[in-house]
Protein backbone atom coordinates (compact mmCIF):
# COMPACT_ATOMS: atom_id res chain seq x y z
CA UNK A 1 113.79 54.20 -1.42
CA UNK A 2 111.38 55.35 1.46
CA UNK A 3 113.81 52.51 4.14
CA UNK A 4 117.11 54.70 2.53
CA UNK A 5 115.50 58.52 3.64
CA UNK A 6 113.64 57.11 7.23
CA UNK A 7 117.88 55.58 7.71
CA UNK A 8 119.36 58.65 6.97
CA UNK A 9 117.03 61.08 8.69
CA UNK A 10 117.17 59.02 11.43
CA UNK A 11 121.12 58.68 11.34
CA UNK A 12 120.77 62.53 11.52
CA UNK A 13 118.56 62.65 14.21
CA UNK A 14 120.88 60.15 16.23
CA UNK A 15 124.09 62.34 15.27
CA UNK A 16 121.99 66.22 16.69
CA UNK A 17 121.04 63.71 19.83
CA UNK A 18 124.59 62.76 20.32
CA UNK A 19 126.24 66.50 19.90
CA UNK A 20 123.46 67.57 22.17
CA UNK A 21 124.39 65.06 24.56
CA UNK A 22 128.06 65.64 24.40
CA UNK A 23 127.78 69.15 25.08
CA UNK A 24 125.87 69.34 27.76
CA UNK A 25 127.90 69.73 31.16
CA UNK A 26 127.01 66.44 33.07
CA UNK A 27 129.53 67.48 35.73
CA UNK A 28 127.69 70.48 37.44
CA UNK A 29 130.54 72.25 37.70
CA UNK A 30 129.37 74.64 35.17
CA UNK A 31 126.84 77.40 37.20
CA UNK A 32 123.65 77.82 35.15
CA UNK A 33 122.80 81.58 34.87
CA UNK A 34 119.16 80.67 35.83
CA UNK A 35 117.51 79.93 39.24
CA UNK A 36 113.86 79.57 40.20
CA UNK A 37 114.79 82.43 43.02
CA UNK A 38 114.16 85.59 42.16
CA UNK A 39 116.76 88.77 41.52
CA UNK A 40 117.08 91.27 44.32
CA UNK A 41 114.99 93.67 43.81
CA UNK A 42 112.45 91.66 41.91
CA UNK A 43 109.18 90.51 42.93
CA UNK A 44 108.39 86.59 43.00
CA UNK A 45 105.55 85.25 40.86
CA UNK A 46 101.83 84.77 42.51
CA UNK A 47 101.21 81.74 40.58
CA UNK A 48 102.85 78.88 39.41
CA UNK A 49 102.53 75.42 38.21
CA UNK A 50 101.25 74.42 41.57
CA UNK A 51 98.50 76.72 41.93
CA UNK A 52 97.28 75.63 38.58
CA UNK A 53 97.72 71.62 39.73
CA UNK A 54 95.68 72.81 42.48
CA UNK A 55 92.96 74.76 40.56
CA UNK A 56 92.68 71.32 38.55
CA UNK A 57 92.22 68.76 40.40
CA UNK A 58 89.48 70.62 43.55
CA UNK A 59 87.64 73.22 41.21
CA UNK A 60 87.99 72.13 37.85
CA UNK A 61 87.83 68.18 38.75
CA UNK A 62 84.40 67.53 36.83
CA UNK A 63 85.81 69.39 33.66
CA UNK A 64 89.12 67.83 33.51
CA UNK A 65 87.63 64.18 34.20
CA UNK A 66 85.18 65.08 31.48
CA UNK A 67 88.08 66.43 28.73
CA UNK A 68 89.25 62.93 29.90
CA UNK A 69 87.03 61.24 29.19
CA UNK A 70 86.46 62.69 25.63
CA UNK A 71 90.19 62.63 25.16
CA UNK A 72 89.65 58.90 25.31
CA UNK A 73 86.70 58.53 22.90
CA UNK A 74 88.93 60.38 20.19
CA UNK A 75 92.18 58.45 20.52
CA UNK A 76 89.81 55.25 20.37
CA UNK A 77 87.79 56.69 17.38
CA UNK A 78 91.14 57.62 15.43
CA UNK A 79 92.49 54.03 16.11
CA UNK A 80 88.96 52.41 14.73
CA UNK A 81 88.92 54.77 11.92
CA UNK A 82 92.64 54.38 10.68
CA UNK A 83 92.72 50.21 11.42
CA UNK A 84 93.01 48.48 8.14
CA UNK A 85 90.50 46.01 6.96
CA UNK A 86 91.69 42.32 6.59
CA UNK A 87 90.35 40.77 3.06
CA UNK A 88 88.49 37.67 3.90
């Protein structure tokens, strides 16, 4: 019974990722109404995605390498504590 749902939900899930795929204009000729420049009359941003990058990886190097690092202790300690034991 649990093979019959995971088919059909994923039969679903294949059937929003086609419609979403199908209407979406691939040819550009379709103008999106958004732009990363601003209005007239507007003023631009002061930060962005690259000042952040930035910040990260000169000022905040020790601390992200760190969260890295721990990060990596936690996926490792979720995969030793969900592994199954094999009955000798």
């Amino acid at each position: 019974m649990v093979k019959v749902k995971t088919a059909i939900l994923m039969l679903i899930f294949l059937a929003t990722l086609i419609v979403f795929f199908a209407a979406s204009p691939w040819d550009g000729a379709e103008k999106s109404p958004y732009s990363f420049e601003p209005r007239e009359g507007v003023r631009a941003p002061e930060s962005g995605v690259g000042d952040i990058g930035v910040e990260l990886f000169t000022v905040y190097l020790f601390a992200f390498e760190v969260l890295a690092l721990v990060l990596l202790a936690a996926m490792i300690a979720a995969i030793y504590v969900a592994r199954k034991e094999i009955p000798k």
